[in-house]
Protein backbone atom coordinates (compact mmCIF):
# COMPACT_ATOMS: atom_id res chain seq x y z
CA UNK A 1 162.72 72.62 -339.91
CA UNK A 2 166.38 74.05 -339.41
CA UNK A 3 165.27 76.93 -337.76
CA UNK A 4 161.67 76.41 -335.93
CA UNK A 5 162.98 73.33 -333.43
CA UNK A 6 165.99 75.56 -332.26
CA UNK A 7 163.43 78.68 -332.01
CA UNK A 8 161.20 76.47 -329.99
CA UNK A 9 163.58 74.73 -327.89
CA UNK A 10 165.07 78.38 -326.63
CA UNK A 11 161.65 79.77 -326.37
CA UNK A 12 160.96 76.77 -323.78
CA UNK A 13 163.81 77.97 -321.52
CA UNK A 14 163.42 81.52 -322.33
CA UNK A 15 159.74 82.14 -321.85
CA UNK A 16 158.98 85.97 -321.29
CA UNK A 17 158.02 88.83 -323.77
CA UNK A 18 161.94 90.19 -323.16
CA UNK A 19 163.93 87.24 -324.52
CA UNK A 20 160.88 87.21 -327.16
CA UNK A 21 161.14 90.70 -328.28
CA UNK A 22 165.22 90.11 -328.42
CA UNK A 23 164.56 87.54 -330.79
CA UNK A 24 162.37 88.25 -332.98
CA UNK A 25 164.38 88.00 -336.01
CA UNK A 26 164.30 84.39 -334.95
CA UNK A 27 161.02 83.67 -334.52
CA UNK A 28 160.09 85.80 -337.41
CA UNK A 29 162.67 83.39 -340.05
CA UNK A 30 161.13 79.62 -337.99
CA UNK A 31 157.45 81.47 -338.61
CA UNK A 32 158.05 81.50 -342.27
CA UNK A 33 159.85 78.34 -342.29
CA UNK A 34 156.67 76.90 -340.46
CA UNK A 35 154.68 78.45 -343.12
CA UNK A 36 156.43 77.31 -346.02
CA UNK A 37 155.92 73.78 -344.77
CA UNK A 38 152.22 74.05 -344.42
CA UNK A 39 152.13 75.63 -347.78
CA UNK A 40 153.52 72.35 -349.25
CA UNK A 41 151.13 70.06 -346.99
CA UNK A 42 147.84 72.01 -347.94
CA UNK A 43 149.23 71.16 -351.51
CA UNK A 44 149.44 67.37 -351.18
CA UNK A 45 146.31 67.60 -349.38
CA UNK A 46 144.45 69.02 -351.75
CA UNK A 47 145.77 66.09 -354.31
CA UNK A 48 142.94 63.80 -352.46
CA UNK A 49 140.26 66.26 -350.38
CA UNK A 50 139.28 68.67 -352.72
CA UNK A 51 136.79 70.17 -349.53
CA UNK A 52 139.92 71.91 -349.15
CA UNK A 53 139.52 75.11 -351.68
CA UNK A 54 141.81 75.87 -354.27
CA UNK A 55 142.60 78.96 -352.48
CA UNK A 56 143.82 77.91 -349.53
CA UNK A 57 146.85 79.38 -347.76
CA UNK A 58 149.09 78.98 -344.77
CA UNK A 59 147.76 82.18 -343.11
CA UNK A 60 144.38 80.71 -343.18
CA UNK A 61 145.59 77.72 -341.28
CA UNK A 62 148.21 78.72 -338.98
CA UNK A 63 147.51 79.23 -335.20
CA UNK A 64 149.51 82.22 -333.34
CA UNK A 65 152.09 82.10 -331.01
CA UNK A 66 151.14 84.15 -328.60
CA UNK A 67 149.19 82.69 -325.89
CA UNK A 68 145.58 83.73 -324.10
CA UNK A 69 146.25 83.28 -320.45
CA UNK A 70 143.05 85.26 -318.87
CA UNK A 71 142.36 81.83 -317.56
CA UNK A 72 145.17 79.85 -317.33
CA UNK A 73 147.03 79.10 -314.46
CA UNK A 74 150.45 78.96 -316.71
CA UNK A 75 150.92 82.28 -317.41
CA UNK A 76 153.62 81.84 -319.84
CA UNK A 77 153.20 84.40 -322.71
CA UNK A 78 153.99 82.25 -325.60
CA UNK A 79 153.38 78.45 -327.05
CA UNK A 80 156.46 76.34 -327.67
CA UNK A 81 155.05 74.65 -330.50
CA UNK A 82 153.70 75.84 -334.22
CA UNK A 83 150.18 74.87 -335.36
CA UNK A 84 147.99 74.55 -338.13
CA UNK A 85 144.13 73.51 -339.44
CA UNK A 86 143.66 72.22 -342.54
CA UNK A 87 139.97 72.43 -342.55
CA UNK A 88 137.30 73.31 -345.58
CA UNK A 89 136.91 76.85 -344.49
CA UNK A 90 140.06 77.24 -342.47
CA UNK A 91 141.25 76.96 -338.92
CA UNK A 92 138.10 78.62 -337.83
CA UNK A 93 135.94 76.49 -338.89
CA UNK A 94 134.25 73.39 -337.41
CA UNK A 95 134.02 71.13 -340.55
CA UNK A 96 136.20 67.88 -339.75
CA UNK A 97 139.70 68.54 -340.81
CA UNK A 98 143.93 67.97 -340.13
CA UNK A 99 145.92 69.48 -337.71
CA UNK A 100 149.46 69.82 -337.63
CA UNK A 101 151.71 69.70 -334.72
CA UNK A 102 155.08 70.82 -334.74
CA UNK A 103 156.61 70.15 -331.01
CA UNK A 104 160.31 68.76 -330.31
CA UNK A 105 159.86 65.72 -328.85
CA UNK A 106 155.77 65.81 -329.01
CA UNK A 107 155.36 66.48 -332.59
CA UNK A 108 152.35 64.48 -334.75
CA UNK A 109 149.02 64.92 -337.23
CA UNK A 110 145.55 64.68 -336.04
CA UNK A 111 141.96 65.21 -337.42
CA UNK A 112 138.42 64.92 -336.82
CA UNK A 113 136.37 67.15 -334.73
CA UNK A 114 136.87 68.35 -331.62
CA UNK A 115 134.70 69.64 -329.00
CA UNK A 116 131.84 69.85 -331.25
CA UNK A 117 129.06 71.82 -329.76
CA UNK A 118 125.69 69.93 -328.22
CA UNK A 119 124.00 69.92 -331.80
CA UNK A 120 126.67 68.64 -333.94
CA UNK A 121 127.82 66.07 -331.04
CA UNK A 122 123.93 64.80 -331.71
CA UNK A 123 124.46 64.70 -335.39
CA UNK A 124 127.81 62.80 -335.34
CA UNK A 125 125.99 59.93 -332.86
CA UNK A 126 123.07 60.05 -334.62
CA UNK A 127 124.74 59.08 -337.83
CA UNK A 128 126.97 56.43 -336.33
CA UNK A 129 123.73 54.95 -334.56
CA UNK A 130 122.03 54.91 -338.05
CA UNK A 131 124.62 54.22 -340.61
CA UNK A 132 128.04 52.62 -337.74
CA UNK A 133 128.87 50.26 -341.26
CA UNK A 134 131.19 53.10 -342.77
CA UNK A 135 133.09 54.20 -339.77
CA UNK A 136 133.46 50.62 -338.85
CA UNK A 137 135.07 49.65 -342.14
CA UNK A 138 137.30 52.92 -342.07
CA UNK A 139 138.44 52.09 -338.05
CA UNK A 140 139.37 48.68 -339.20
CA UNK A 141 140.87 49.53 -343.02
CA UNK A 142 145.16 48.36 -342.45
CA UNK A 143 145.66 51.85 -344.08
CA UNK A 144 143.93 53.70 -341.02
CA UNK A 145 145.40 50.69 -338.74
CA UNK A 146 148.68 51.31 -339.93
CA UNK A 147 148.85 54.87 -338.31
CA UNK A 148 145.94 54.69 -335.47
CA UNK A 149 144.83 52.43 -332.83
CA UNK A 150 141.45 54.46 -332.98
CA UNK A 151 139.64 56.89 -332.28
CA UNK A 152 141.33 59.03 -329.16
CA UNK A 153 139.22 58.64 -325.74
CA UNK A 154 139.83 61.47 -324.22
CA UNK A 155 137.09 63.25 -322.37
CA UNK A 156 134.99 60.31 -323.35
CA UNK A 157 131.73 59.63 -320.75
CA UNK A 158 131.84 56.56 -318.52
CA UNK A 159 127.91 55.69 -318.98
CA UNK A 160 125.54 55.62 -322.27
CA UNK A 161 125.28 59.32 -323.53
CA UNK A 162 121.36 60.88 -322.80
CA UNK A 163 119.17 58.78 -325.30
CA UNK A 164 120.92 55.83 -325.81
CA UNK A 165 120.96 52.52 -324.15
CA UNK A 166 123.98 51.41 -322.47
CA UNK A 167 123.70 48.25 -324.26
CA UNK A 168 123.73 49.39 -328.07
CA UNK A 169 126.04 47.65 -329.60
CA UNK A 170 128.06 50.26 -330.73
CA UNK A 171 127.82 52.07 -327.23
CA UNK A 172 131.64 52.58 -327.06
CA UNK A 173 131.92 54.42 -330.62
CA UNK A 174 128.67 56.59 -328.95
CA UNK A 175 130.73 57.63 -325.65
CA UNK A 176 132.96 59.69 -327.65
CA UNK A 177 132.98 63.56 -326.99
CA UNK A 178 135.46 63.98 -329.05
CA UNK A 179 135.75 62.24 -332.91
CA UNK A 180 139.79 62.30 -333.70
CA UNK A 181 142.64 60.54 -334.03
CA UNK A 182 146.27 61.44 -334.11
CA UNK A 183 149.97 59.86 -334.98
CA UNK A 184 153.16 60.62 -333.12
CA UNK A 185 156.12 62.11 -335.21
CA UNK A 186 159.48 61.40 -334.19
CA UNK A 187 161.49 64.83 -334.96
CA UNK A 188 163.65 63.31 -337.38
CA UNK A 189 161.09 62.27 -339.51
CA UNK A 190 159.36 66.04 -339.37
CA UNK A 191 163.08 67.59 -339.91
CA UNK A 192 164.27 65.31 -342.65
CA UNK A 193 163.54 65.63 -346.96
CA UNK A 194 160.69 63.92 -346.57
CA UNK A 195 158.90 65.72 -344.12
CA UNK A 196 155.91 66.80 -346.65
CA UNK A 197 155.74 63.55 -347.90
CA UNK A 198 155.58 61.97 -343.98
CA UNK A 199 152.80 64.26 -343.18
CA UNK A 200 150.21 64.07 -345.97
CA UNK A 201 150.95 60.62 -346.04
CA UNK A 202 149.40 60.31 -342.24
CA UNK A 203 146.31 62.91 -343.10
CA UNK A 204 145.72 60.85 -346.04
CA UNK A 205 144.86 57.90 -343.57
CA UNK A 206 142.67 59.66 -341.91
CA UNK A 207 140.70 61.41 -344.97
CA UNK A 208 137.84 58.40 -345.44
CA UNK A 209 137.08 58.93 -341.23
CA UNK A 210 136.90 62.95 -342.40
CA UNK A 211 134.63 62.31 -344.69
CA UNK A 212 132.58 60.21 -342.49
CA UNK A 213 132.19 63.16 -339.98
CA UNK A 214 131.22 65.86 -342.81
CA UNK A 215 128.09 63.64 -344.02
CA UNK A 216 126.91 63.78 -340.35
CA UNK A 217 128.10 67.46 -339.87
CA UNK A 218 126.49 67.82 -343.40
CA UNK A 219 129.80 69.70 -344.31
């Protein structure tokens, strides 16, 4: 990463289309490097999810820089981080699947679904109300452990969701909105030799709770 953390800490201070456009040269060589890395990771990933096709590339999984800000109150024009979806289908798609964050000083993997719309919210708790044994074995596996607390609780509903009791034993798992998890990376472990390595390594960990998800998406 010897040129996208420099491009993105300038870009932080700098944010307007003019210092953009004067450095495009620089964005354009921190792009590719961006790229290159993602290339590598959709290889290793591919060693253990083979959802992810063969013909997968970093253009299919890469987010843009440039920012929507019809509604946003921050009307900054560009991101200061690089992104990417490693998803069966691509970054478009709504199959469970590994995101990539590349951030100084907020950098990390995620995966799972994410604002999954009314009917595939209902399939995700329906299948953890019928079948919780799986996802309870993969929350509690010391290889999941060893990178996640659990599942990330953000946006998740104070009472029972519509339908279930606020008893159910498994009531807590049910609240979720969201079905993720994530794992902070310290910069120098996304800058050093073994970034690739660091970062399939932590996707890897999550790929039982991805499977998990795509038998109740029916991915």
């Amino acid at each position: 990463m010897n040129t996208v953390f420099p491009f993105l800490k300038q870009l932080k201070s700098n944010n307007n289309k003019d210092w953009f456009d004067s450095h495009k040269d620089q964005y354009l060589k921190a792009k590719e490097e961006f790229e290159n890395l993602v290339e590598e990771v959709i290889k290793g990933v591919r060693k253990f999810d083979k959802k992810i096709e063969p013909g997968m590339t970093a253009k299919n999984c890469t987010f843009r820089i440039y920012k929507d800000v019809r509604f946003s109150k921050d009307k900054t024009p560009y991101k200061t981080n690089m992104g990417a979806s490693i998803n069966p289908g691509g970054k478009k798609s709504v199959s469970a699947g590994y995101y990539l964050h590349c951030e100084p000083g907020n950098s990390f993997v995620a995966g799972g679904v994410w604002m999954p719309d009314s009917e595939m919210l209902q399939a995700i708790r329906q299948e953890i109300d019928y079948n919780p044994k799986p996802l309870l074995k993969i929350l509690n596996a010391t290889s999941f452990k060893k990178y996640f607390k659990g599942l990330d609780e953000e946006d998740k509903l104070k009472s029972a969701p519509k339908g279930y009791d606020k008893e159910h034993v498994h009531i807590e798992l049910l609240k979720n909105r969201h079905f993720l998890v994530s794992h902070k990376l310290s910069d120098k472990s996304i800058n050093g030799p073994a970034s690739v390595k660091t970062i399939v390594e932590g996707f890897k960990s999550m790929y039982p709770l991805m499977g998990y998800l795509r038998t109740a998406q029916h991915k």
